[in-house]
N, C-alpha and C. Protein backbone atom coordinates (compact mmCIF):
# COMPACT_ATOMS: atom_id res chain seq x y z
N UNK A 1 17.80 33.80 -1.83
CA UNK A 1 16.92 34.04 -2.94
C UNK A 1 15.84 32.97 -3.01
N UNK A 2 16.19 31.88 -2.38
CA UNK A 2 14.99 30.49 -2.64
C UNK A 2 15.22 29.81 -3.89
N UNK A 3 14.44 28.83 -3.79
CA UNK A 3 14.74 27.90 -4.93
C UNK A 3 13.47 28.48 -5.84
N UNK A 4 14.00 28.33 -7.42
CA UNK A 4 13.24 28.98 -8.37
C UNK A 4 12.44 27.70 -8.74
N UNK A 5 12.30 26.87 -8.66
CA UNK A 5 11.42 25.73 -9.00
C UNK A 5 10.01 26.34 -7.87
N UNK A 6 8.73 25.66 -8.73
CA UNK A 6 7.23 26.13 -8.05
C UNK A 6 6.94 24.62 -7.70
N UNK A 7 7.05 24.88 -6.08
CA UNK A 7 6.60 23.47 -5.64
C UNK A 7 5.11 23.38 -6.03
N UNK A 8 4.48 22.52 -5.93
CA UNK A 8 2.93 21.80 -6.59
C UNK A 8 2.90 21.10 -5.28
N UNK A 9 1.38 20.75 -4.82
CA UNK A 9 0.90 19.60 -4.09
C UNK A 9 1.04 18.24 -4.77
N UNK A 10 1.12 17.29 -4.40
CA UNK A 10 1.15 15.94 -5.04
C UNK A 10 -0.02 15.01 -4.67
N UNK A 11 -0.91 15.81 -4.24
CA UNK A 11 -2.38 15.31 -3.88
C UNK A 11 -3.20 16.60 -3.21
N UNK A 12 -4.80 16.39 -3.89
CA UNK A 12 -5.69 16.85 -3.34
C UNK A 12 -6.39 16.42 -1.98
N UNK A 13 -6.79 17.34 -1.41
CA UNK A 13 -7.52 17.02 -0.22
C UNK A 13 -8.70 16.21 -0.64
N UNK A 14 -9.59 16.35 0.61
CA UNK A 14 -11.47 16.19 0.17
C UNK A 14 -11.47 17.82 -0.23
N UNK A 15 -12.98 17.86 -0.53
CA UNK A 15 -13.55 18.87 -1.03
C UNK A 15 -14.61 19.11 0.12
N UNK A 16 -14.61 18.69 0.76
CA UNK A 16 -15.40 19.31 2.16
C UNK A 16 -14.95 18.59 3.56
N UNK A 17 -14.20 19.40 4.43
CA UNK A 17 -13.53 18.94 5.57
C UNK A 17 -14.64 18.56 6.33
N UNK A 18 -15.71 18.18 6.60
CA UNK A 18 -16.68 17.57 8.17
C UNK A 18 -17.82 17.08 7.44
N UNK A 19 -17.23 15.67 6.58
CA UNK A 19 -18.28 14.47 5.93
C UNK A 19 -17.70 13.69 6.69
N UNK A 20 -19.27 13.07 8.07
CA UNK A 20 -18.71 12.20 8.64
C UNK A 20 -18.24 10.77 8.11
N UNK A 21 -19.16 10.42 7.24
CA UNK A 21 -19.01 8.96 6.33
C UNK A 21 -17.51 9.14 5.78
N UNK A 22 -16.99 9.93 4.88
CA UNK A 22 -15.64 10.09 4.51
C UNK A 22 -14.84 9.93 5.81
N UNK A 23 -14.64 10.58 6.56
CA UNK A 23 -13.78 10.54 8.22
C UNK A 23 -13.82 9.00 8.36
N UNK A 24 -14.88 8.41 8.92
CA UNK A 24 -14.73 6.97 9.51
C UNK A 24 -14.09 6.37 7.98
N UNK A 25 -14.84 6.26 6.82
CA UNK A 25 -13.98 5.13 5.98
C UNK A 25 -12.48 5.69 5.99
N UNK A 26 -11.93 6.60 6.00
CA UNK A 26 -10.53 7.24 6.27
C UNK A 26 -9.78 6.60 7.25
N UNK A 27 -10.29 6.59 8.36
CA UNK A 27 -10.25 6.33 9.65
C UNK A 27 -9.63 4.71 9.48
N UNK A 28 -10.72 4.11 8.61
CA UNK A 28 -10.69 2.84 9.02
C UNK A 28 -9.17 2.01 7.32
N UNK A 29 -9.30 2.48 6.96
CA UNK A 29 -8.29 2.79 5.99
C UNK A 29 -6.90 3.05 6.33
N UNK A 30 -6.58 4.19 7.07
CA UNK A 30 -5.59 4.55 7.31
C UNK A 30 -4.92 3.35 8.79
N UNK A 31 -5.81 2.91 9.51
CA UNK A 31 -5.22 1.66 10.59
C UNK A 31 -5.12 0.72 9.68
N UNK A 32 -6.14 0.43 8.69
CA UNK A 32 -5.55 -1.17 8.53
C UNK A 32 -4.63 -1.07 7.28
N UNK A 33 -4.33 -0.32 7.06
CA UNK A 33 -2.88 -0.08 5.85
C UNK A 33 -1.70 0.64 6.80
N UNK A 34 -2.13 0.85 7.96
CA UNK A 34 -1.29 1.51 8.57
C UNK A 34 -0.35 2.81 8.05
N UNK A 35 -1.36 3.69 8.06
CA UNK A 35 -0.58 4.97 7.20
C UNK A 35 -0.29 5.98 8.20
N UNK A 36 0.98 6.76 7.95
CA UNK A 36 1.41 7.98 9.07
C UNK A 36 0.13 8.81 9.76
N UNK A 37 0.09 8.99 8.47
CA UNK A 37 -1.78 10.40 8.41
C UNK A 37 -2.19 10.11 7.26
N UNK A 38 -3.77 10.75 7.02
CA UNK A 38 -4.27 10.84 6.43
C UNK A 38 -3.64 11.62 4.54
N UNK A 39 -2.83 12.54 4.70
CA UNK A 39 -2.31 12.86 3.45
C UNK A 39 -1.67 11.52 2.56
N UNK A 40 -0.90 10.60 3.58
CA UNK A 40 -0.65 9.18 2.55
C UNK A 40 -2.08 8.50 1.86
N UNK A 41 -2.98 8.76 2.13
CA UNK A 41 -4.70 8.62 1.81
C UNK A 41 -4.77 9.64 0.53
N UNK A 42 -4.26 10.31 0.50
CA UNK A 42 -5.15 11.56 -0.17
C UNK A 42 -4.10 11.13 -1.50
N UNK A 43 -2.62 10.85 -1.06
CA UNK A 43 -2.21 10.66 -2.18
C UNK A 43 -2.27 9.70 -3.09
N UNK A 44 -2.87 8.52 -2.50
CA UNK A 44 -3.36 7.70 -3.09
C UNK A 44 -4.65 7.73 -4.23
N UNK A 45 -5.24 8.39 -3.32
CA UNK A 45 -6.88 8.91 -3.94
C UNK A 45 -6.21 9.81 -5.18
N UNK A 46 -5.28 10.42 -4.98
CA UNK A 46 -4.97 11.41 -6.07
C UNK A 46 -4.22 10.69 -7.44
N UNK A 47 -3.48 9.67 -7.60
CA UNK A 47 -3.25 9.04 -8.31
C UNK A 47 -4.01 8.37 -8.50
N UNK A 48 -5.05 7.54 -8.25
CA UNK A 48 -6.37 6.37 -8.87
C UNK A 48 -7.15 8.03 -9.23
N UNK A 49 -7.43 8.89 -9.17
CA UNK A 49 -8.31 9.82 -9.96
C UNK A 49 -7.39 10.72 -11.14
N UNK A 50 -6.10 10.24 -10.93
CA UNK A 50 -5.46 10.70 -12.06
C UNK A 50 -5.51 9.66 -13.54
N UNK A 51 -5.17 8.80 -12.78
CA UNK A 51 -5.99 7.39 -14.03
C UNK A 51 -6.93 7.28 -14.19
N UNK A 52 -7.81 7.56 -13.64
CA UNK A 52 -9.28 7.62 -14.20
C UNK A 52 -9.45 8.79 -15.30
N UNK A 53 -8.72 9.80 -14.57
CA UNK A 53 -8.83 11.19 -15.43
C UNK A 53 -8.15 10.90 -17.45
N UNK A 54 -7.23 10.23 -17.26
CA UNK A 54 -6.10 9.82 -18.11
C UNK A 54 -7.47 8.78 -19.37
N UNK A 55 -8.00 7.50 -18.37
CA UNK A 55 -8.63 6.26 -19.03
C UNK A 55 -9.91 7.52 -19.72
N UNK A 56 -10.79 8.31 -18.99
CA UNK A 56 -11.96 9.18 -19.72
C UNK A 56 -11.75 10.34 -20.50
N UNK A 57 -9.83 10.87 -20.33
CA UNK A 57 -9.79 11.69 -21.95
C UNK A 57 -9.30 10.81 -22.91
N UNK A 58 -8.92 9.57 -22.83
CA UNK A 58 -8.85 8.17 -23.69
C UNK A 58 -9.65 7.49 -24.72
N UNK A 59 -11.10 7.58 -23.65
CA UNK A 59 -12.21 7.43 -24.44
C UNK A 59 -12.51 7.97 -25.35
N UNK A 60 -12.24 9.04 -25.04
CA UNK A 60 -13.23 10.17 -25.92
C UNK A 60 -12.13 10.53 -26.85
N UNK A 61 -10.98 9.97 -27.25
CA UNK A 61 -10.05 10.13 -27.95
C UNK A 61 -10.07 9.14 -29.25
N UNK A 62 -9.68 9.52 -30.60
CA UNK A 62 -9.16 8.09 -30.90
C UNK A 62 -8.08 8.52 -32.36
N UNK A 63 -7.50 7.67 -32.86
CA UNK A 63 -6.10 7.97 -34.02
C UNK A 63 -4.97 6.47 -32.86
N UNK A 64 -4.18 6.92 -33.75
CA UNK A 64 -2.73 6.21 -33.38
C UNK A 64 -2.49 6.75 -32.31
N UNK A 65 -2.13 7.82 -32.03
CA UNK A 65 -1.85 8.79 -30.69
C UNK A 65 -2.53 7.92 -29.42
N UNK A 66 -4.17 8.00 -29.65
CA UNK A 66 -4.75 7.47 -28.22
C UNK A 66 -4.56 6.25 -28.25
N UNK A 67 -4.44 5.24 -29.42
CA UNK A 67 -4.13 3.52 -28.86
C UNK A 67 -2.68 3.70 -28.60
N UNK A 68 -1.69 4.35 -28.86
CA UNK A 68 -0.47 4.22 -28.09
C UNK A 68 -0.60 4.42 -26.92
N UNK A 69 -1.39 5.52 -26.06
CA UNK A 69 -1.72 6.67 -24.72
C UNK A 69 -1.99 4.79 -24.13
N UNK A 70 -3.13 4.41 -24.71
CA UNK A 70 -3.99 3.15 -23.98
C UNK A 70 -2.90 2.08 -24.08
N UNK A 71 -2.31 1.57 -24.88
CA UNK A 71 -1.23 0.78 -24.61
C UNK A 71 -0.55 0.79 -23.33
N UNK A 72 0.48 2.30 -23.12
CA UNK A 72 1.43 2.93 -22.39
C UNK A 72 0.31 2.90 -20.80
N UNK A 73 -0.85 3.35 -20.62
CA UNK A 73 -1.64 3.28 -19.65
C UNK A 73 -1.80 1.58 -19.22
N UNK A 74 -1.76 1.09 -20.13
CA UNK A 74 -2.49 -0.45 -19.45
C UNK A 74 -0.67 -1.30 -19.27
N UNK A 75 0.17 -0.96 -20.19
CA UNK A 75 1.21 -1.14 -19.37
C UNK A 75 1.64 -1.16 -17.90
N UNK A 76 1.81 0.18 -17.89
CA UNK A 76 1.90 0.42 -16.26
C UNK A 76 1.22 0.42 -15.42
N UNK A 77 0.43 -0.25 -15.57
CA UNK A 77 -0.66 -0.23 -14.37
C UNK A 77 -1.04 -1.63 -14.46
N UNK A 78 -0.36 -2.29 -15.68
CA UNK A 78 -0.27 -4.09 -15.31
C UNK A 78 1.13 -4.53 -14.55
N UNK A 79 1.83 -3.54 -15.40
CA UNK A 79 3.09 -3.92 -14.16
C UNK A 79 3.22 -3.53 -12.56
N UNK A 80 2.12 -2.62 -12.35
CA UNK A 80 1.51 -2.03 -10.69
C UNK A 80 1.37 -3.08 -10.29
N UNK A 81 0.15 -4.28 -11.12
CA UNK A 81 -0.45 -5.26 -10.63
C UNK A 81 -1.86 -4.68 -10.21
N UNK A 82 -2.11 -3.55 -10.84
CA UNK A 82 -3.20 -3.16 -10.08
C UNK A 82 -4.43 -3.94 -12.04
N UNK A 83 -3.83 -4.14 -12.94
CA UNK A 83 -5.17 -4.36 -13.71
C UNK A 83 -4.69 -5.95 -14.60
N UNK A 84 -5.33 -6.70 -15.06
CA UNK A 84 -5.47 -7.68 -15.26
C UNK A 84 -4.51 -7.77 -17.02
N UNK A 85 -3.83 -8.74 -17.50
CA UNK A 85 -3.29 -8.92 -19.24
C UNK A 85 -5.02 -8.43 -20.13
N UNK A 86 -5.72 -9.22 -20.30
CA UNK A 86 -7.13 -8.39 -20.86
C UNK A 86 -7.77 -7.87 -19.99
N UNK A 87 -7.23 -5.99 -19.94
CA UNK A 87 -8.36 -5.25 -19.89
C UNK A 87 -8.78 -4.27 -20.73
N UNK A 88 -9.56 -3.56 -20.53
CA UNK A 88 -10.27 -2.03 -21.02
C UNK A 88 -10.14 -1.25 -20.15
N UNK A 89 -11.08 -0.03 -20.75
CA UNK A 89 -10.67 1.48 -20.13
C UNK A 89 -11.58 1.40 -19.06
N UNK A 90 -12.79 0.68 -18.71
CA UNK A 90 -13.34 0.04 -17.78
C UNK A 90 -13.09 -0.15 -16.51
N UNK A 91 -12.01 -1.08 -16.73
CA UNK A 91 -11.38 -1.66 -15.80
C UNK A 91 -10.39 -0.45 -15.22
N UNK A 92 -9.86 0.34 -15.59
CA UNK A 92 -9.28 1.27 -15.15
C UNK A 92 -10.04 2.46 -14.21
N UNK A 93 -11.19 2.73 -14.75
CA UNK A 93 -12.40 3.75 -13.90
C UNK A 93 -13.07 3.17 -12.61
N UNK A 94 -12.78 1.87 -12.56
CA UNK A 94 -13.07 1.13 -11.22
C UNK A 94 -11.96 0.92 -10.29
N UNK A 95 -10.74 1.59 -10.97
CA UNK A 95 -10.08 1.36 -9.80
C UNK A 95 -10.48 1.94 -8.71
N UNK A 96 -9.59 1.70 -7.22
CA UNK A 96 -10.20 1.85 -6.17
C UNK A 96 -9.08 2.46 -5.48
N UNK A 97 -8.82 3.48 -4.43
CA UNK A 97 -7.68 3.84 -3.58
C UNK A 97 -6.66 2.57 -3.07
N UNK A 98 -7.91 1.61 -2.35
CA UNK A 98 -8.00 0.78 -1.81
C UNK A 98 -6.54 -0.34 -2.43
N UNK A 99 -7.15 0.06 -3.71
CA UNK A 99 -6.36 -1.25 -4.94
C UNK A 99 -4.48 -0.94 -5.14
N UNK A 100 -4.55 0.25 -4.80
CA UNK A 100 -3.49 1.31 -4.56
C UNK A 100 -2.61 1.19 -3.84
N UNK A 101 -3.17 1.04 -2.58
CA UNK A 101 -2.99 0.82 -0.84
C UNK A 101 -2.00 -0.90 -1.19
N UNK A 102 -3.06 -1.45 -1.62
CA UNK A 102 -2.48 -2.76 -1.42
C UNK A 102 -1.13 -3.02 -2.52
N UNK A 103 -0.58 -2.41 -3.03
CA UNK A 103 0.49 -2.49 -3.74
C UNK A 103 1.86 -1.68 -2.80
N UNK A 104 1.74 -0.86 -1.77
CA UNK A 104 2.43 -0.29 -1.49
C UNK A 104 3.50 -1.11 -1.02
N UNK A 105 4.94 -1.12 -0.75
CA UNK A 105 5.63 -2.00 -0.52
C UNK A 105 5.22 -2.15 1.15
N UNK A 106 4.85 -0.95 1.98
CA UNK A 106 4.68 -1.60 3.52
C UNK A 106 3.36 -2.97 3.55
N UNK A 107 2.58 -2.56 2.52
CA UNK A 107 1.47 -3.66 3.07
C UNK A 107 2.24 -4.95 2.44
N UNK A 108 2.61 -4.87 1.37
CA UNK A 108 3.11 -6.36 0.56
C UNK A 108 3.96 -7.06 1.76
N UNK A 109 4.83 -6.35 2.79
CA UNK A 109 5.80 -6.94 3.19
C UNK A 109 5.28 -7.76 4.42
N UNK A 110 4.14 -6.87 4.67
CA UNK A 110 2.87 -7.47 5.68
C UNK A 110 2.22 -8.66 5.01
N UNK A 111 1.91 -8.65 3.83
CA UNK A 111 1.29 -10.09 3.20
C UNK A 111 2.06 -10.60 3.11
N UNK A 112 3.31 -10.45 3.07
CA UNK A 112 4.16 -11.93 2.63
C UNK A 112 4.66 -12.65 4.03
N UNK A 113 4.06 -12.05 5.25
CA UNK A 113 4.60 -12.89 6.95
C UNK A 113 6.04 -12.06 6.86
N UNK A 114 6.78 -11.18 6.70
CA UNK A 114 8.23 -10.67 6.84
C UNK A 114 7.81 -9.68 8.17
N UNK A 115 6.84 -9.17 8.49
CA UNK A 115 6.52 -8.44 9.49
C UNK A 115 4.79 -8.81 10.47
N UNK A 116 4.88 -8.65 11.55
CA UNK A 116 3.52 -9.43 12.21
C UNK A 116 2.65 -8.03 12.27
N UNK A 117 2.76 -7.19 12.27
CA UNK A 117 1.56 -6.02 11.63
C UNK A 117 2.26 -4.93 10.15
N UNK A 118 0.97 -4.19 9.80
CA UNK A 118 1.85 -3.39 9.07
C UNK A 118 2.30 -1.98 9.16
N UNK A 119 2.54 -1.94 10.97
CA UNK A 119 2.96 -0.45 11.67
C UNK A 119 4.48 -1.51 11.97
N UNK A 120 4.66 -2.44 12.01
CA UNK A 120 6.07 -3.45 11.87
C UNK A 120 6.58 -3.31 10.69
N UNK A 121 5.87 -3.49 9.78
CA UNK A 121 6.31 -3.05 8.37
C UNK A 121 7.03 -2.14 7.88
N UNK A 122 6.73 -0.65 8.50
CA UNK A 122 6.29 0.32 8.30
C UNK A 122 8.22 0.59 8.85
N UNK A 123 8.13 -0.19 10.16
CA UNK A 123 9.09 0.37 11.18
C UNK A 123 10.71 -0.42 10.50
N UNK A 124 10.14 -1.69 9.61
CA UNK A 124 11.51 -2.18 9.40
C UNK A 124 12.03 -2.00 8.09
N UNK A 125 11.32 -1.15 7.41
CA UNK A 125 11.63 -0.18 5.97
C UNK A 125 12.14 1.01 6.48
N UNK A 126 11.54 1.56 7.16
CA UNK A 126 12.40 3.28 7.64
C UNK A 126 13.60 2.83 8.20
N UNK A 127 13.80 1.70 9.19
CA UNK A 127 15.03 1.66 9.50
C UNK A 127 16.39 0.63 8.58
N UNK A 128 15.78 0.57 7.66
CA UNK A 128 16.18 -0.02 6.30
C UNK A 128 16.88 -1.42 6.77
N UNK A 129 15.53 -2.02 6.90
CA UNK A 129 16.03 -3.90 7.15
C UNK A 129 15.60 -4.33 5.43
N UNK A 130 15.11 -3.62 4.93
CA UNK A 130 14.30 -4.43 3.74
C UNK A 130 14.64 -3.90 2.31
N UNK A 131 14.81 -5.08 1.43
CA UNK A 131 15.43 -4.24 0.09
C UNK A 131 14.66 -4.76 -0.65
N UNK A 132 14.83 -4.49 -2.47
CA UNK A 132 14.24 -5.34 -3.17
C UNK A 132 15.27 -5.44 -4.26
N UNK A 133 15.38 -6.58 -4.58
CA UNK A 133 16.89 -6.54 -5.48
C UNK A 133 17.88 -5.95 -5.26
N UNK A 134 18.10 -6.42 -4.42
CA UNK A 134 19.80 -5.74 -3.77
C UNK A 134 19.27 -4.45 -3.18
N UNK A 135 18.76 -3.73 -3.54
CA UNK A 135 18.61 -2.13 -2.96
C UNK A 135 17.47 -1.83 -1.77
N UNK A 136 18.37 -0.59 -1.05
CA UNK A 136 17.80 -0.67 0.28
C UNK A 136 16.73 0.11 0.10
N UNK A 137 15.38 -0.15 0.35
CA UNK A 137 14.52 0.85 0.31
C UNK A 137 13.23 1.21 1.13
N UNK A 138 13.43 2.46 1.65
CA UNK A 138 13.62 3.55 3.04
C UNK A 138 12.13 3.96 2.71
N UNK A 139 11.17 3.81 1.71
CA UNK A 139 10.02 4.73 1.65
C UNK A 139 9.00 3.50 1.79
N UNK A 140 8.40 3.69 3.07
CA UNK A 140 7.12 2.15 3.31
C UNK A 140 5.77 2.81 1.88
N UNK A 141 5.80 4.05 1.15
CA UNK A 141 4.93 3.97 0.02
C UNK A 141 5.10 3.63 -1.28
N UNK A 142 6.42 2.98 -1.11
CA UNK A 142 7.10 2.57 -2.10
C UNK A 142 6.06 1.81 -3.11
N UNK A 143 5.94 2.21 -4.88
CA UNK A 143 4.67 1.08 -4.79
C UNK A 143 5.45 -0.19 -5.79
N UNK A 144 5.47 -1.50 -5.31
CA UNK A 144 5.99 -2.54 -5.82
C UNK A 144 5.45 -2.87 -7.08
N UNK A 145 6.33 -3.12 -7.87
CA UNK A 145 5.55 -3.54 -9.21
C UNK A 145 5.40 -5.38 -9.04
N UNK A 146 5.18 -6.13 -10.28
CA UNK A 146 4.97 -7.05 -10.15
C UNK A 146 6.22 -8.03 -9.93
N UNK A 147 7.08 -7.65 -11.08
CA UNK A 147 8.54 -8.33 -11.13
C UNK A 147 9.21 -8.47 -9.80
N UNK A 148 9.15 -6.98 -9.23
CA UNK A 148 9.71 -6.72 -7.76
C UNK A 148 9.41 -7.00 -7.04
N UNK A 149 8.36 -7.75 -6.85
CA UNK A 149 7.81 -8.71 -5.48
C UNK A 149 8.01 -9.54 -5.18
N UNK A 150 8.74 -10.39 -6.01
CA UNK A 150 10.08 -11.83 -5.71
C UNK A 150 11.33 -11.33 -5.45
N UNK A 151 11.77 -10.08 -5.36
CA UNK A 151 12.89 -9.78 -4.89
C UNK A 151 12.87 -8.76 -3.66
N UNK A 152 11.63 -8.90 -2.81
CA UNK A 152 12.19 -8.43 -1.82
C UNK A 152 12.29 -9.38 -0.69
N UNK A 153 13.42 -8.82 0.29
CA UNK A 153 14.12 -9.39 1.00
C UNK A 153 14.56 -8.18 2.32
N UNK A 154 15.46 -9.32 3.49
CA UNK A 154 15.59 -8.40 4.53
C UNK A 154 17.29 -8.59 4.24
N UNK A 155 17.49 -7.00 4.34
CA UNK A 155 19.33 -6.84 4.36
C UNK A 155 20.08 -7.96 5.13
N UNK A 156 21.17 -8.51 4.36
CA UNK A 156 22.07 -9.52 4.94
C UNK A 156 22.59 -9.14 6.23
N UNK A 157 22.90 -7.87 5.84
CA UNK A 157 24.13 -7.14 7.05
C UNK A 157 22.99 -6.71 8.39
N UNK A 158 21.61 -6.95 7.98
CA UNK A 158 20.56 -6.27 9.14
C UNK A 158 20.76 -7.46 10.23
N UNK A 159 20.61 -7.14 11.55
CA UNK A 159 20.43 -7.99 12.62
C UNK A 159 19.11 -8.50 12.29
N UNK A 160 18.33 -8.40 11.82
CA UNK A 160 16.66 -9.02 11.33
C UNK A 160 16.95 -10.38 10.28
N UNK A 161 18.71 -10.46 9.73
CA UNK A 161 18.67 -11.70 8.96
C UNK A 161 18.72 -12.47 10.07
N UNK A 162 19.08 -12.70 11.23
CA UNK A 162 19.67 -13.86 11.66
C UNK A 162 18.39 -13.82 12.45
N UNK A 163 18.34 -15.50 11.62
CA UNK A 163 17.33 -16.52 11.99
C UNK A 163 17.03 -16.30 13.36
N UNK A 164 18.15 -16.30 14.16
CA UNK A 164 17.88 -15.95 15.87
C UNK A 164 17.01 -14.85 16.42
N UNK A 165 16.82 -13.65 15.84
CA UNK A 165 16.48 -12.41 16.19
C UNK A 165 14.91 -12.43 16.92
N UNK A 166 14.31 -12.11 18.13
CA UNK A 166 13.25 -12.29 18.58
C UNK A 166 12.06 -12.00 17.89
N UNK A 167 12.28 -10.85 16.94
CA UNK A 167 11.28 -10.72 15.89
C UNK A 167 10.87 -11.65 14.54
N UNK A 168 12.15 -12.33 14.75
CA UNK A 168 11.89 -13.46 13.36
C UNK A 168 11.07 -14.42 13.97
N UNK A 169 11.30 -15.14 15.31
CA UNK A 169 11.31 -16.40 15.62
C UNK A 169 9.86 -16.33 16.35
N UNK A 170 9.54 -14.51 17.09
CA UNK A 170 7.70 -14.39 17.14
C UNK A 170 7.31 -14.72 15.24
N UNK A 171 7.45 -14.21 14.56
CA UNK A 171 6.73 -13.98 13.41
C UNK A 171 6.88 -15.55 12.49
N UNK A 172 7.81 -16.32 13.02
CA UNK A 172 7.54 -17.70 12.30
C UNK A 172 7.02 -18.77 13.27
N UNK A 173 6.95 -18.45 14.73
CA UNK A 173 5.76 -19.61 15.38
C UNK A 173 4.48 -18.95 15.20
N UNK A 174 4.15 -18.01 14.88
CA UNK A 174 2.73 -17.01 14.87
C UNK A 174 1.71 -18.34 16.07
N UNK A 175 2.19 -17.74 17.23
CA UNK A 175 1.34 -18.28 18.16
C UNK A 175 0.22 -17.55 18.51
N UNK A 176 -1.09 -18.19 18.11
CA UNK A 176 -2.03 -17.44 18.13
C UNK A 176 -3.18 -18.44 18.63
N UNK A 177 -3.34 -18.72 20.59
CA UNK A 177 -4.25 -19.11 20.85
C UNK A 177 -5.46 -18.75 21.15
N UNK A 178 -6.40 -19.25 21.05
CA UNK A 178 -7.76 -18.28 21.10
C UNK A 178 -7.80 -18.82 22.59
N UNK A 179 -8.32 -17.60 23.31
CA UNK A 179 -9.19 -17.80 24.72
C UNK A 179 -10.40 -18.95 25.12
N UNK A 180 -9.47 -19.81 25.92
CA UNK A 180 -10.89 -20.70 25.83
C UNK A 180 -11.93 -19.47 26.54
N UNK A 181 -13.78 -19.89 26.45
CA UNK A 181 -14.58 -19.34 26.80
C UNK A 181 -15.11 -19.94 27.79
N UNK A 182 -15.68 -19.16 29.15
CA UNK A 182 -16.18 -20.10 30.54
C UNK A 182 -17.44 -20.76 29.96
N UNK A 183 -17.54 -21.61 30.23
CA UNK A 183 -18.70 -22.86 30.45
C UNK A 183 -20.41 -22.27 30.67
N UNK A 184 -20.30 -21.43 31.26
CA UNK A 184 -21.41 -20.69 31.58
C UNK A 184 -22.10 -19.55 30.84
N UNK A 185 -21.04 -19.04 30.15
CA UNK A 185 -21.38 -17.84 28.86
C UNK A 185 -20.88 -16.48 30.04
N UNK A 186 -20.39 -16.45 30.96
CA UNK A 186 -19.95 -14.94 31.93
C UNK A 186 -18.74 -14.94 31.89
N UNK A 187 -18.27 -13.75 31.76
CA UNK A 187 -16.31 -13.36 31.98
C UNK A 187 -15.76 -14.47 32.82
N UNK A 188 -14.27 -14.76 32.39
CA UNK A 188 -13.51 -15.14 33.92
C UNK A 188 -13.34 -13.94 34.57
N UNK A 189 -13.02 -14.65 35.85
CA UNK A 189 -12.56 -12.81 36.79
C UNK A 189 -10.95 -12.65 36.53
N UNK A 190 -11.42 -11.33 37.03
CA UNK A 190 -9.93 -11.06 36.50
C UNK A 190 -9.27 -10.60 35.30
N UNK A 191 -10.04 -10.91 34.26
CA UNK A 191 -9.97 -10.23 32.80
C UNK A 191 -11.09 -9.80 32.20
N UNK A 192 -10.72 -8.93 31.51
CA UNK A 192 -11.26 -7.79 30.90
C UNK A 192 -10.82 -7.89 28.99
């Protein structure tokens, strides 16, 4: 018979598939947050235009009702970390996808040095090396709030705790020498 629940999308697309300017900033978005595909993009975009949507029927609102709505809005979205203790409805219409992106638990785990890219990130959450307060958690879009960003950590029982593991001990010498350059300003031979 199927399930009687009506699945919904949980994000919109674009509104026109072949804008090259949209493609490349996508493009360039989706490598350096390191996202599966492009739909982890869209869902992002779809929540920062749902708060925007939320902060401009706000405005145009007002009674007890809408300063509770604006309370409950600037709550959660200070505990995101995505808006500042004094803001406005302002500050909410400027959010950015971008601002979004960077809360997700794969990139945080990438800013904090626990992984040396964030397709590493990506790889030691799915295979559940990484928790946050005790709990194991498996979704790299996970989005971290503020509290929860001092409690994440890599599982005790994971082979990734011990100090020994080749991935710990690359990611805490982060040896990163630059190429000396020839004397002359021309390639060495041999590399490319």
């Amino acid at each position: 018979m199927g399930d009687p629940r009506k699945l919904r999308a949980v994000y919109a697309g674009p509104s026109h598939p072949w804008q090259l300017e949209r493609i490349e900033a996508e493009k360039i978005l989706v490598r350096e947050y390191g996202l599966k595909n492009k739909r982890e993009l869209y869902k992002a975009n779809s929540k920062v235009k749902n708060f925007t949507f939320i902060a401009k029927k706000l405005i145009a609102s007002e009674g007890k009702q809408a300063d509770l709505e604006k309370q409950q809005l600037f709550a959660m979205l200070h505990k995101l970390g995505l808006i500042g203790n004094s803001t406005n409805l302002d500050d909410v219409l400027s959010l950015q996808p971008k601002d979004l992106l960077e809360r997700r638990l794969q990139t945080v785990i990438f800013r904090k040095g626990i992984a040396r890219s964030v397709k590493q990130a990506r790889q030691f959450i799915s295979h559940e090396h990484i928790m946050i307060n005790n709990k194991k958690i498996t979704s790299p879009g996970y989005l971290v709030s503020v509290v929860d960003e001092s409690g994440i950590a890599v599982v005790p029982s994971s082979t990734l705790a011990s100090a020994d593991h080749p991935e710990r001990v690359a990611i805490q010498k982060k040896v990163h020498k630059p190429r000396p350059k020839p004397r002359d300003g021309r390639r060495e031979r041999g590399r490319r």
